[in-house]
C-alpha atoms as a PDB file:
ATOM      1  CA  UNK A   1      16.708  13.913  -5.914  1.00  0.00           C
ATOM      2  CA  UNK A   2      15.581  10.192  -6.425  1.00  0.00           C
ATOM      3  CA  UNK A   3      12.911  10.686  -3.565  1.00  0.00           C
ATOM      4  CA  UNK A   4      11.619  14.303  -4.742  1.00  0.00           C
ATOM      5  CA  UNK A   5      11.266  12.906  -7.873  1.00  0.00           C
ATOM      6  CA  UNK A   6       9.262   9.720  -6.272  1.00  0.00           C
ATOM      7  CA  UNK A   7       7.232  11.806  -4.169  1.00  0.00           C
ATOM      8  CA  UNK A   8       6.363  13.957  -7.401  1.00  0.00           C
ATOM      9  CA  UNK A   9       5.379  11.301  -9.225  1.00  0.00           C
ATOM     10  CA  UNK A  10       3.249   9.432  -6.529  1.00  0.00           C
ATOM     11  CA  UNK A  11       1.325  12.840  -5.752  1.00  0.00           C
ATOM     12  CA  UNK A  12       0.594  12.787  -9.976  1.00  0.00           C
ATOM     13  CA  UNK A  13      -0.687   9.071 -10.458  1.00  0.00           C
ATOM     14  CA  UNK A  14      -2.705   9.800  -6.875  1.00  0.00           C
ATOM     15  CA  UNK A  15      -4.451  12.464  -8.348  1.00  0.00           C
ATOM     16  CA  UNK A  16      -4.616  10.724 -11.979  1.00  0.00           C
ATOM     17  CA  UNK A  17      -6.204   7.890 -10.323  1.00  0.00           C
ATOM     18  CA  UNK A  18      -9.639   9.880  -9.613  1.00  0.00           C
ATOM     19  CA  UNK A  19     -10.573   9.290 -12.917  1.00  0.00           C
ATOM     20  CA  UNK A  20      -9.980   6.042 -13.535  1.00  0.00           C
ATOM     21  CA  UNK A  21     -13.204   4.005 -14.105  1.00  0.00           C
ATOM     22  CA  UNK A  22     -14.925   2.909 -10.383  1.00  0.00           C
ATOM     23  CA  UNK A  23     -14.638  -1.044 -12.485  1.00  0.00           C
ATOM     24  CA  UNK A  24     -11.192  -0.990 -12.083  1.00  0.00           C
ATOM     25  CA  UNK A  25     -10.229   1.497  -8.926  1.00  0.00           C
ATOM     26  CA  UNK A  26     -10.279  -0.955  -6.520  1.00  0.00           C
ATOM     27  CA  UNK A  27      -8.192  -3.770  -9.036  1.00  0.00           C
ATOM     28  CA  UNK A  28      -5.821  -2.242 -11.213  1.00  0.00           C
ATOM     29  CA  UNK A  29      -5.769   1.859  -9.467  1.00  0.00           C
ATOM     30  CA  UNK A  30      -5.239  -0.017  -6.095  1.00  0.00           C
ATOM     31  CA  UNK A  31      -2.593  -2.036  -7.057  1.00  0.00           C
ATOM     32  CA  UNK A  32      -0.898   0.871  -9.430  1.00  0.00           C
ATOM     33  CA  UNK A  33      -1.064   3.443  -6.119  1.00  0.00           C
ATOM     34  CA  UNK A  34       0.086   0.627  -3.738  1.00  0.00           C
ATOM     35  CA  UNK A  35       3.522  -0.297  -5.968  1.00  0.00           C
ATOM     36  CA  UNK A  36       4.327   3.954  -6.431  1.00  0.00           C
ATOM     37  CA  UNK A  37       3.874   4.342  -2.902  1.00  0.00           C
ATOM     38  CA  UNK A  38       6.561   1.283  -2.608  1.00  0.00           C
ATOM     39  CA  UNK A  39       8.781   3.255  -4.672  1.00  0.00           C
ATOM     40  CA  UNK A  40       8.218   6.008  -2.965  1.00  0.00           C
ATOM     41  CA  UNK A  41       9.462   3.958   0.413  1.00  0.00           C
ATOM     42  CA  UNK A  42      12.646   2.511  -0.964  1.00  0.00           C
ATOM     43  CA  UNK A  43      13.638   5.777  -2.918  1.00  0.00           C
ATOM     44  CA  UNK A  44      13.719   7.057   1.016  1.00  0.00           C
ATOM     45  CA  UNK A  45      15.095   3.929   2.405  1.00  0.00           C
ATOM     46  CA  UNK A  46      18.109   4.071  -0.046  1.00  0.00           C
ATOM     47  CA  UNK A  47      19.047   7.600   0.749  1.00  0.00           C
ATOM     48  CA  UNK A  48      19.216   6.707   4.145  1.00  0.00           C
ATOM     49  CA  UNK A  49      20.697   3.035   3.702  1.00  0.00           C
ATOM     50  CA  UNK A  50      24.374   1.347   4.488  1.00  0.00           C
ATOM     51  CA  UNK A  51      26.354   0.692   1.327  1.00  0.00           C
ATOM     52  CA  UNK A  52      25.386  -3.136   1.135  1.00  0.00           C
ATOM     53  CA  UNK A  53      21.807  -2.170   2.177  1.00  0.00           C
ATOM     54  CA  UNK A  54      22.197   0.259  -0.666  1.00  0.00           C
ATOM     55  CA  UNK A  55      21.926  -2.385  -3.463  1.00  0.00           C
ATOM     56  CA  UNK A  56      19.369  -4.046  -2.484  1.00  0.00           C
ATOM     57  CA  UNK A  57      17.117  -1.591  -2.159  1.00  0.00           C
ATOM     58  CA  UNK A  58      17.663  -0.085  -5.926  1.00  0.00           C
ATOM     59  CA  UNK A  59      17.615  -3.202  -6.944  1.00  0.00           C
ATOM     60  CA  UNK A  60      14.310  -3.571  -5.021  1.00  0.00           C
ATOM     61  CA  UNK A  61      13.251   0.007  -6.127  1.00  0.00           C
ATOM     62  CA  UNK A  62      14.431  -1.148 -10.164  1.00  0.00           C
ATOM     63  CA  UNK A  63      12.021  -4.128 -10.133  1.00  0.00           C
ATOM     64  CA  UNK A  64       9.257  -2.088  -8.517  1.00  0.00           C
ATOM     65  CA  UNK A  65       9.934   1.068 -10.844  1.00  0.00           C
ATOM     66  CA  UNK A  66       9.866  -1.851 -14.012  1.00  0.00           C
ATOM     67  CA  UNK A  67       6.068  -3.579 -13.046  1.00  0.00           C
ATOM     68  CA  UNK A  68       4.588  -0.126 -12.543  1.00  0.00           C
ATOM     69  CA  UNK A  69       5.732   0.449 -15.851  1.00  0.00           C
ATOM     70  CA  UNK A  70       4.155  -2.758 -17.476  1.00  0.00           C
ATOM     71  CA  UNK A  71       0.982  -1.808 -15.361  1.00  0.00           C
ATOM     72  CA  UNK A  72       0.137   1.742 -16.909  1.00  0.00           C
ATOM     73  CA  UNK A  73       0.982   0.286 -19.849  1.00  0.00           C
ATOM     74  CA  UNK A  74      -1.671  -2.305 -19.395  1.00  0.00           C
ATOM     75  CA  UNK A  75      -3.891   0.563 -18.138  1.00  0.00           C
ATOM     76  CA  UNK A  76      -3.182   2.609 -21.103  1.00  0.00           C
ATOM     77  CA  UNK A  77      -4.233  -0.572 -23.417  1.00  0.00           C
ATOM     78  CA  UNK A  78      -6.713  -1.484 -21.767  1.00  0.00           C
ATOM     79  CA  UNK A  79      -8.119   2.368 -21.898  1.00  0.00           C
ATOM     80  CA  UNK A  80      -8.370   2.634 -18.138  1.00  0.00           C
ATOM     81  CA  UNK A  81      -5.607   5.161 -17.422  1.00  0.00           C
ATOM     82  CA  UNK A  82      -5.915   8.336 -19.551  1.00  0.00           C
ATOM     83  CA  UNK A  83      -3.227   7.901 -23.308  1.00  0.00           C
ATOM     84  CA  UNK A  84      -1.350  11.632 -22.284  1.00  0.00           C
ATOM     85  CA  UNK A  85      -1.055  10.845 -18.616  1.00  0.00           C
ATOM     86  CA  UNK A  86       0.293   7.453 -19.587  1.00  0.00           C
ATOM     87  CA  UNK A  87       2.967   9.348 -21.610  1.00  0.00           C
ATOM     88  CA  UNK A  88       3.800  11.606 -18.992  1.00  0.00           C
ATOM     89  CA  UNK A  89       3.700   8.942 -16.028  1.00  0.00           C
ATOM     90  CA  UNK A  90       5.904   6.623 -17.952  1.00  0.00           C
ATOM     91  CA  UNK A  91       8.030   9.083 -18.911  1.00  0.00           C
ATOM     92  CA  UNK A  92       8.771   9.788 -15.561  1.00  0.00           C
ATOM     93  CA  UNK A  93       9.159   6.667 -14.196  1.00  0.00           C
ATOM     94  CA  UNK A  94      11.684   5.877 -17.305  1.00  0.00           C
ATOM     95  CA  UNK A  95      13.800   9.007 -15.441  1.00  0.00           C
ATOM     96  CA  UNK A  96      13.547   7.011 -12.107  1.00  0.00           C
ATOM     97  CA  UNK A  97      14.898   3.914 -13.849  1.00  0.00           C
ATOM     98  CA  UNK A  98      17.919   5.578 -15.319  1.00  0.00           C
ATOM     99  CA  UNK A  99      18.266   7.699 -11.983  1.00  0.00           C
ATOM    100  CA  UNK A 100      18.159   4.169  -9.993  1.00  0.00           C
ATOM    101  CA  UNK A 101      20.764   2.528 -12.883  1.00  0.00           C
ATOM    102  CA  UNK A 102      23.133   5.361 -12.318  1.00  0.00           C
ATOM    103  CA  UNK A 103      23.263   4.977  -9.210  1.00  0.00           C
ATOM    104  CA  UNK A 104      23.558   1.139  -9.283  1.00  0.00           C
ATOM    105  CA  UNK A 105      26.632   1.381 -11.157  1.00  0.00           C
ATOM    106  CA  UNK A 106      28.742   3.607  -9.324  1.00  0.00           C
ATOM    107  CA  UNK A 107      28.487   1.044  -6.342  1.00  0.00           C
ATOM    108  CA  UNK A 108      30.029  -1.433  -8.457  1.00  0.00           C
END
């Protein structure tokens, strides 16, 4: 679930990322692509993880999900990333965060 929903979202911002402003593809877009395709990695990694192996990659996967956050947010001030697609973007990446949380406390 964590992975469809990680490979959903990385297949949106690739897409969203077209129109951001050639200025600040290869800066900000790069970076922003390079971090969701991270997630994407550890949201696979986890599935297929040991139980100690398990936290650290959500925790990993948390503190990725987090400074993709703070970047379309700096993308949405800074009016390179699109205002609705930073609403729906976030909003999914808030989902991954809870979906990651959940999942951090039942290994406790």
């Amino acid at each position: 679930m964590l992975f469809q929903k990680s490979y959903d979202f990385y297949c949106h911002l690739y897409e969203n990322l077209r129109t951001v402003p050639k200025r600040d593809r290869y800066t900000w877009g790069e970076r922003s692509e390079k971090i969701a395709l991270e997630i994407l990695i550890l949201s696979m990694r986890t599935e297929y993880s040991t139980h100690v192996e398990k936290k650290e990659c959500l925790r990993k996967l948390s503190l990725q999900i987090d400074t993709l956050k703070v970047l379309l947010r700096l993308g949405d001030d800074l009016k390179i990333f699109d205002h609705k697609r930073y609403i729906v973007r976030s909003g999914e990446l808030v989902e991954m965060g809870k979906m990651v949380g959940g999942w951090l406390k039942t290994l406790r």
